[in-house]
Protein backbone atom coordinates (compact mmCIF):
# COMPACT_ATOMS: atom_id res chain seq x y z
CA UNK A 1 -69.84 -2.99 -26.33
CA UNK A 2 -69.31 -0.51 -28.83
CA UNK A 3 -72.00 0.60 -31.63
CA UNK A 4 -71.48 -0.23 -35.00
CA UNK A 5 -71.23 3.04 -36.98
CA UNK A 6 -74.28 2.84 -40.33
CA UNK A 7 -72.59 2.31 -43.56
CA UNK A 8 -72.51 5.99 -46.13
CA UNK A 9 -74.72 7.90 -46.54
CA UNK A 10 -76.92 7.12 -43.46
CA UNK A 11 -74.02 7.85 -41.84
CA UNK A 12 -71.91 11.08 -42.61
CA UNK A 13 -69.49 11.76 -40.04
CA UNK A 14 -68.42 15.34 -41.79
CA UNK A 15 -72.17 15.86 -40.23
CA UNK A 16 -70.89 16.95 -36.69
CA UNK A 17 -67.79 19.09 -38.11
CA UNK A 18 -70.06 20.96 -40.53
CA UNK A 19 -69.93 24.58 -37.86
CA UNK A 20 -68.03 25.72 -35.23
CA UNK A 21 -71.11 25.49 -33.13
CA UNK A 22 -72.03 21.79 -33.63
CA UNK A 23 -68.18 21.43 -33.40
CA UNK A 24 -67.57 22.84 -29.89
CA UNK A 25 -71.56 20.66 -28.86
CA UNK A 26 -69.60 17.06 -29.75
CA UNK A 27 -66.07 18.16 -28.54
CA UNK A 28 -64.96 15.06 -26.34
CA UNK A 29 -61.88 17.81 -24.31
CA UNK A 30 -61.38 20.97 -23.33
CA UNK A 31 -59.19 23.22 -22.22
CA UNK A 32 -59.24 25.65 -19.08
CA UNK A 33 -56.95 28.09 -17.45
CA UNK A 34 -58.19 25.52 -14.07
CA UNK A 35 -55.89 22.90 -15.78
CA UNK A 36 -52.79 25.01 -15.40
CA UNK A 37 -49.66 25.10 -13.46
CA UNK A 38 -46.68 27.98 -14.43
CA UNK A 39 -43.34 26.84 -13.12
CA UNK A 40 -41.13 29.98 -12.93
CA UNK A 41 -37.79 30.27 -12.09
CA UNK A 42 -36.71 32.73 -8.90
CA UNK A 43 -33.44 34.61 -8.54
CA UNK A 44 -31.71 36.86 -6.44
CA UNK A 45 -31.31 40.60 -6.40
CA UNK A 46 -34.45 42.92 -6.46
CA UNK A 47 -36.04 44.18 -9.52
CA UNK A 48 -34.97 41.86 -11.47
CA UNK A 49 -36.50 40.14 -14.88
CA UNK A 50 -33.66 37.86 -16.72
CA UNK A 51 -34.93 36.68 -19.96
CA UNK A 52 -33.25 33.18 -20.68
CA UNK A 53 -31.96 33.12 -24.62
CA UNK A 54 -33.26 29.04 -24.95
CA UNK A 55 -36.43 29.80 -23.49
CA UNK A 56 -37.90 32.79 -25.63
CA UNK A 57 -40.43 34.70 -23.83
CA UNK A 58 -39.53 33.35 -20.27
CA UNK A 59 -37.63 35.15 -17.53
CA UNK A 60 -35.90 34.74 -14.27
CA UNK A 61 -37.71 36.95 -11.56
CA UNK A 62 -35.93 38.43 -8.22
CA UNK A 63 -38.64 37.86 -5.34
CA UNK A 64 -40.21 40.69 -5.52
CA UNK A 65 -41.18 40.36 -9.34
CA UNK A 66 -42.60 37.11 -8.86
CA UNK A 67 -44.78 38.28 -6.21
CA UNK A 68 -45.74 40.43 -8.70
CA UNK A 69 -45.83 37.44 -11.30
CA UNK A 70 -48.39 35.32 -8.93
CA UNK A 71 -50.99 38.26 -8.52
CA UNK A 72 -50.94 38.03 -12.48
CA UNK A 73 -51.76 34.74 -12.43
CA UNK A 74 -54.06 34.89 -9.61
CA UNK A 75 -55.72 37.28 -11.71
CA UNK A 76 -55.68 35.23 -14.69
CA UNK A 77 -57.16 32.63 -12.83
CA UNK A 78 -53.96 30.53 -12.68
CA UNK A 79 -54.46 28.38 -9.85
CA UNK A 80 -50.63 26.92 -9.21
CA UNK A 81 -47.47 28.44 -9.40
CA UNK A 82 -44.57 26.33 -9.49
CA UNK A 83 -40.46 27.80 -8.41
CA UNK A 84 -37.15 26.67 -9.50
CA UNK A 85 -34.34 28.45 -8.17
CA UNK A 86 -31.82 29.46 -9.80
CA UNK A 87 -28.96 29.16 -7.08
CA UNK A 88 -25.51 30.95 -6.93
CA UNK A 89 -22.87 29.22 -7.80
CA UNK A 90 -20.99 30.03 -4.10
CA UNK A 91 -23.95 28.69 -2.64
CA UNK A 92 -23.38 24.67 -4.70
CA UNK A 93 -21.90 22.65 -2.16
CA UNK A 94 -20.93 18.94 -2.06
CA UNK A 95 -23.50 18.65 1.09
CA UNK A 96 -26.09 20.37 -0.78
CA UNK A 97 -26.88 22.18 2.32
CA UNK A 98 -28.80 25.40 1.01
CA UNK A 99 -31.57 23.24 -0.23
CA UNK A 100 -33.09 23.19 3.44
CA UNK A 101 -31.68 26.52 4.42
CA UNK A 102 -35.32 28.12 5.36
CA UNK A 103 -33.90 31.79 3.97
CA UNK A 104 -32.88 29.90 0.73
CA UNK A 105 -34.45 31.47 -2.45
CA UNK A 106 -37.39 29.21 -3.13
CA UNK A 107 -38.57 29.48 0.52
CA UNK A 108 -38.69 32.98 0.70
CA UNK A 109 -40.22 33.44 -2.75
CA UNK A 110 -42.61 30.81 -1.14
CA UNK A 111 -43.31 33.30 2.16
CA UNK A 112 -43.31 36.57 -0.35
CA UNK A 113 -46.07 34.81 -2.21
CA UNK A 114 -48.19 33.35 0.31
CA UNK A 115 -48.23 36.47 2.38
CA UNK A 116 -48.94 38.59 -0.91
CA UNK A 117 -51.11 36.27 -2.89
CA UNK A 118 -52.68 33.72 -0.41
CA UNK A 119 -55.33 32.22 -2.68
CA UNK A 120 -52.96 31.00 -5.08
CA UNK A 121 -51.20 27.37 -4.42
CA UNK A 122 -47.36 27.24 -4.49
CA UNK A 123 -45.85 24.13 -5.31
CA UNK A 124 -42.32 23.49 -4.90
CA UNK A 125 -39.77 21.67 -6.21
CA UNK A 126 -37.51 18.52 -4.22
CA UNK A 127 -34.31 17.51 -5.86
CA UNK A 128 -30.35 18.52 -4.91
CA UNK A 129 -29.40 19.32 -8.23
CA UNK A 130 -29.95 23.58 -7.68
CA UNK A 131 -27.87 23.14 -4.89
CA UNK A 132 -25.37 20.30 -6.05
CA UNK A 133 -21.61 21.29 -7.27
CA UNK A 134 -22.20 18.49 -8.81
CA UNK A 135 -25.52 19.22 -10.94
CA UNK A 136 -26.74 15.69 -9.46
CA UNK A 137 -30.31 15.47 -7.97
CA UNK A 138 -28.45 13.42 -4.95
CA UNK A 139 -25.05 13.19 -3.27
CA UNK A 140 -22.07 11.89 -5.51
CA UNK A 141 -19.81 9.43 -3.64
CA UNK A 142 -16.85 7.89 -5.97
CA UNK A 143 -18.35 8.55 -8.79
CA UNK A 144 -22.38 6.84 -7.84
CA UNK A 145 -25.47 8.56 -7.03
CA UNK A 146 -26.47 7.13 -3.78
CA UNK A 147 -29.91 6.67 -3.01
CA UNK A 148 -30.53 6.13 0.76
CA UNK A 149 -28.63 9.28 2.26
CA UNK A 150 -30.11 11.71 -0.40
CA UNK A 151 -33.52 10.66 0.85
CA UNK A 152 -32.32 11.92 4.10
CA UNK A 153 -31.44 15.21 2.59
CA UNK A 154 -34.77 14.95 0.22
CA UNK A 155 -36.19 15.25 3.58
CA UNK A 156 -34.82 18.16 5.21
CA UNK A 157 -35.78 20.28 2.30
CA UNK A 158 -39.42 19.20 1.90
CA UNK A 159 -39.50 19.74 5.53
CA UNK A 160 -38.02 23.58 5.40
CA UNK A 161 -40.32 24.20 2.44
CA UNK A 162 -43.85 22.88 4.24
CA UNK A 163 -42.86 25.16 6.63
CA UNK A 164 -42.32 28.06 4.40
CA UNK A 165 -46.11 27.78 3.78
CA UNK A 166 -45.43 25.42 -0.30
CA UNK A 167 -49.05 23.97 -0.91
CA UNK A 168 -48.20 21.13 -3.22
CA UNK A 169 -44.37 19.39 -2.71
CA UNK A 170 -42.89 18.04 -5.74
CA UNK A 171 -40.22 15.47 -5.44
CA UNK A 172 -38.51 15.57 -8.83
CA UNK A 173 -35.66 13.70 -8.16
CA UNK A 174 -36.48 9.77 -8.95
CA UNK A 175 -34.63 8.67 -5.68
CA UNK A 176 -36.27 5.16 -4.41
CA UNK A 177 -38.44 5.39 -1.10
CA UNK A 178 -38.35 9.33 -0.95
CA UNK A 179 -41.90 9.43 -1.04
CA UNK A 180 -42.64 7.60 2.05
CA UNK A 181 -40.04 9.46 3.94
CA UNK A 182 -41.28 12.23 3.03
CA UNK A 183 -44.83 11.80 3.71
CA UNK A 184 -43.77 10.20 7.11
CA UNK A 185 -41.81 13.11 8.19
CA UNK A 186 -44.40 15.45 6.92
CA UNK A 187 -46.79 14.23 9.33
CA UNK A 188 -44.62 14.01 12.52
CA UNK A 189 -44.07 17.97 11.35
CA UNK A 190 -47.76 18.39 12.03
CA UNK A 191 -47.97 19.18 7.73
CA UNK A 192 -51.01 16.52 7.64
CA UNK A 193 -52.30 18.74 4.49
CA UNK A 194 -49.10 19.31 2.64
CA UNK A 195 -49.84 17.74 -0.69
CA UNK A 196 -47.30 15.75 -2.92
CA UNK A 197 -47.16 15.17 -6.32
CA UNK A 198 -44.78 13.26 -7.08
CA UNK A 199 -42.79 12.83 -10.44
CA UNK A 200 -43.20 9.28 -10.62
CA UNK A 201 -42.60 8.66 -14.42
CA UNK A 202 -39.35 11.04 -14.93
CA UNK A 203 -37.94 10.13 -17.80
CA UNK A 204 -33.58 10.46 -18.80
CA UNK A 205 -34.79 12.99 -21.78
CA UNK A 206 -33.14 15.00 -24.02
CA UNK A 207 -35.76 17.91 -23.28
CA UNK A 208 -34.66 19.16 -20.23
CA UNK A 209 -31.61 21.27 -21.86
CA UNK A 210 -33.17 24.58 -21.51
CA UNK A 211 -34.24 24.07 -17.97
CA UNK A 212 -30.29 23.44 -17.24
CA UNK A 213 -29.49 26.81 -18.49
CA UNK A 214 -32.64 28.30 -17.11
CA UNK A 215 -31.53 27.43 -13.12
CA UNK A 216 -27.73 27.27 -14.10
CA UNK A 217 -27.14 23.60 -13.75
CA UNK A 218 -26.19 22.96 -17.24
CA UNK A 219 -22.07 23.28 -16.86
CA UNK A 220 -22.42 21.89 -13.44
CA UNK A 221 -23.61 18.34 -14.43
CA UNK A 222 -20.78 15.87 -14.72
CA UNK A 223 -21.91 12.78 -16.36
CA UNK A 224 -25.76 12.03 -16.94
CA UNK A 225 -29.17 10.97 -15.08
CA UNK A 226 -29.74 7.51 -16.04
CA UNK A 227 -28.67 5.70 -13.05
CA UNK A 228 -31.88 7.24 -11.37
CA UNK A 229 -34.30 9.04 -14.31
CA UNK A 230 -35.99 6.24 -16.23
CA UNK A 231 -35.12 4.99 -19.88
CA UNK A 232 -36.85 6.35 -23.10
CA UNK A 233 -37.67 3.09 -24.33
CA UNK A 234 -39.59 1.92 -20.88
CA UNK A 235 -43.28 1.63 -20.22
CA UNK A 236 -44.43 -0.94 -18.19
CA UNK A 237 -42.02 0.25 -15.63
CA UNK A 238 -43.58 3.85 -15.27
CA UNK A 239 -46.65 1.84 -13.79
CA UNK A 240 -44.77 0.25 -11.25
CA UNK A 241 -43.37 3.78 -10.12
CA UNK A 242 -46.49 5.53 -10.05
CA UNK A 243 -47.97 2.09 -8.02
CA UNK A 244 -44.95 2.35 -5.75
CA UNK A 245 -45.27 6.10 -5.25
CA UNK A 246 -49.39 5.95 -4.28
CA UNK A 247 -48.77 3.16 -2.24
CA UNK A 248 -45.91 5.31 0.06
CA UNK A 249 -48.30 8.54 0.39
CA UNK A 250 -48.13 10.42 -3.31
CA UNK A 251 -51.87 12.26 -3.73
CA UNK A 252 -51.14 12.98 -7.33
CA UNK A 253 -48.50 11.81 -9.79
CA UNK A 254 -46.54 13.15 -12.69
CA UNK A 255 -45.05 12.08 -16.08
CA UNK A 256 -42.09 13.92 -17.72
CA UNK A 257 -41.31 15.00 -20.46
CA UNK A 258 -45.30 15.45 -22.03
CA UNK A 259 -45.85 15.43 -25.70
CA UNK A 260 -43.06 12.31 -26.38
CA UNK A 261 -44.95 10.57 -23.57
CA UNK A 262 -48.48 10.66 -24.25
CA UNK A 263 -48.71 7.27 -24.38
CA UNK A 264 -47.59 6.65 -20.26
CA UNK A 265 -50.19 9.85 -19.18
CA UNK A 266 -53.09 7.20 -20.89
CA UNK A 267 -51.84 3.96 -19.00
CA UNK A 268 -51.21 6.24 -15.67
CA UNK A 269 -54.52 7.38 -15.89
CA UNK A 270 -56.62 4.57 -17.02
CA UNK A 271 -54.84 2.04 -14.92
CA UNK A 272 -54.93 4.43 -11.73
CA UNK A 273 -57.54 6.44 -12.10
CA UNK A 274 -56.05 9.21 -9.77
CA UNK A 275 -55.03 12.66 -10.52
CA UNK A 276 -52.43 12.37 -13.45
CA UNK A 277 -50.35 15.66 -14.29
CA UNK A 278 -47.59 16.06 -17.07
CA UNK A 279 -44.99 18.51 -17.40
CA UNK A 280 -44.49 19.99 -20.91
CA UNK A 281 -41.07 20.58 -20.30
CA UNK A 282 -38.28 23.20 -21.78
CA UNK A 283 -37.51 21.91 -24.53
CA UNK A 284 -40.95 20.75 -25.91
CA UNK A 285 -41.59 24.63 -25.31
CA UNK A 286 -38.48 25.89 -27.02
CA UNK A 287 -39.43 24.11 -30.10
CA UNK A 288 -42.79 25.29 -30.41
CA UNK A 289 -41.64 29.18 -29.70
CA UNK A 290 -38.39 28.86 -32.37
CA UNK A 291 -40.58 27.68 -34.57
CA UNK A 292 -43.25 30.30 -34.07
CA UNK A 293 -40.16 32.76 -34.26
CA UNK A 294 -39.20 31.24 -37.53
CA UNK A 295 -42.80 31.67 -38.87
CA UNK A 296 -42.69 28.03 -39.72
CA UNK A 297 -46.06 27.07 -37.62
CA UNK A 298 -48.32 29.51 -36.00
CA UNK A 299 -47.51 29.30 -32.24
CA UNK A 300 -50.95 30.38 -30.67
CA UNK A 301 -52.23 27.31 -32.43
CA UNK A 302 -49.19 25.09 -31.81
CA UNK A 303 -49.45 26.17 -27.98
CA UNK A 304 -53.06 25.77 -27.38
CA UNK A 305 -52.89 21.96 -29.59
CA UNK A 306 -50.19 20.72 -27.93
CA UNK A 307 -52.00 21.05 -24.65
CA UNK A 308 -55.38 19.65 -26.00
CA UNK A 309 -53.42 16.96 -26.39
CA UNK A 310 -52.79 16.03 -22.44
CA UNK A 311 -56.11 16.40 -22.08
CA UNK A 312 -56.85 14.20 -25.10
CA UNK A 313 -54.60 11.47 -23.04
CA UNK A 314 -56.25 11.58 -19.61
CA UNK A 315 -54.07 14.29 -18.05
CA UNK A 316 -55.82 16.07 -15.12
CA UNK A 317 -53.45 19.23 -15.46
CA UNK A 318 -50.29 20.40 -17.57
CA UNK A 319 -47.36 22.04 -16.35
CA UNK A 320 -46.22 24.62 -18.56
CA UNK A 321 -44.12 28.02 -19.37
CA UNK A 322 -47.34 28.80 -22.13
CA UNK A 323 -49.77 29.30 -18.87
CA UNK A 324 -50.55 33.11 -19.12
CA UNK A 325 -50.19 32.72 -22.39
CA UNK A 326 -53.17 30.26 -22.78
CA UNK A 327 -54.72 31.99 -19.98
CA UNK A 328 -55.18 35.43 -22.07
CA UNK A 329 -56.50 33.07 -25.02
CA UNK A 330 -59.05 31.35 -22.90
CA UNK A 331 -60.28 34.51 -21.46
């Protein structure tokens, strides 16, 4: 049962905001560098540092700068780093193929890191759409995403990228049952340990139109998501993806976009209770940056609200390009 507050002036509650120290002693949240993962995206070539124009601030590292871009964040204290490929365009194929070569770019990043940096987790990323002349995260057939024979495939490349040494396997793609294949075949592989965290809540957003450009997919996708990313306007059905998904082997869950979604990270959380992660995605960054740029908010306290804020809704851990960003302002 909750207390009933005393009626003013026995009670004052400006009383515990009066100083920053008695204001950091009641603070219910907080924020630590522990609480972050940095996706970054990996290219070929050698040497190389790509800034991306709709992502101010982030780049596209060639494997050998993002070995160099882990031991930062090891350093930092950074505990995951998360790759997206960006993929040559030869290399998109209707059979998706390169997404399980084991020499493809996010599995040798994977070994480059590991071997370099072998406290830090790597998580990787399971979906066909780096790989798909289509920009689909499964195979087209007339004109339909089909679900059962991209799980297959969904397979193969969480396979090749346990045994590249990936920590923490994200399937990203929204397919139905890839999670239990996946876990299955990971322990016939003898990957007992591989983690998964699946994106369970993935919504059909509007957000993700700087991550397009930032891994090349954004010409490449005919049509739209929503035959297999899940609609704005849903809640209750998030719940019964995240159910489905812990039931078929999924040790911690996702919900993307973040900030428009608050409201599913609280119901995951509270109604699960298990390790609940959101992804502040591109575009939720973008905004906060252009605006920063624009001198229209101040983006050191934009970036370090906004992520109060999945804490604030029962998030374990945030995905997001701010990471050594926040880092250096927590240090």
């Amino acid at each position: 049962m909750r207390p009933k507050v005393a009626s003013f002036p026995a009670a004052r509650l400006r009383r515990t905001r009066q100083s920053s120290a008695i204001r950091a002693l009641v603070q219910e949240n907080t924020l630590s560098v522990s609480d972050l993962i940095w996706p970054v995206f990996v290219r070929d070539g050698e040497g190389i540092e790509e800034p991306i124009e709709s992502m101010p601030g982030v780049v596209r590292y060639s494997v050998d700068r993002v070995v160099e871009a882990a031991k930062q964040a090891h350093d930092l204290g950074i505990p995951v780093i998360c790759l997206f490929p960006y993929t040559d365009a030869a290399l998109k194929t209707e059979d998706c193929a390169e997404a399980w070569n084991p020499e493809n770019l996010t599995n040798r990043a994977t070994r480059a890191i590991k071997a370099a940096v072998p406290d830090i987790a790597v998580m990787t990323d399971v979906a066909l759409d780096p790989y798909n002349i289509n920009g689909h995260d499964g195979f087209v057939e007339n004109g339909e995403i089909v679900n059962d024979r991209t799980v297959e495939a969904l397979v193969k490349q969480a396979l090749s990228q346990a045994d590249a040494g990936a920590d923490i396997i994200g399937p990203s793609d929204m397919m139905d049952g890839r999670i239990g294949a996946i876990r299955t075949a990971l322990e016939a592989a003898g990957h007992q340990d591989t983690t998964l965290m699946s994106y369970s809540a993935k919504y059909a957003s509007a957000f993700y139109g700087p991550f397009r450009d930032a891994v090349g997919a954004s010409g490449a996708l005919k049509g739209d998501k929503k035959t297999y990313q899940m609609d704005p306007g849903n809640g209750d059905e998030a719940l019964r993806l995240v159910e489905r998904d812990l039931q078929e082997g999924a040790d911690m869950v996702m919900v993307k976009p973040g900030m428009p979604y608050l409201d599913i990270c609280t119901r995951v959380k509270s109604t699960f209770g298990i390790p609940t992660f959101a992804y502040q995605v591109s575009g939720e960054y973008a905004m906060i940056k252009a605006a920063a740029q624009n001198g229209w908010i101040d983006g050191d306290k934009a970036m370090i609200e906004s992520l109060l804020a999945f804490k604030r809704a029962g998030c374990d851990g945030i995905l997001t390009y701010f990471a050594p960003d926040v880092a250096k302002a927590l240090a």
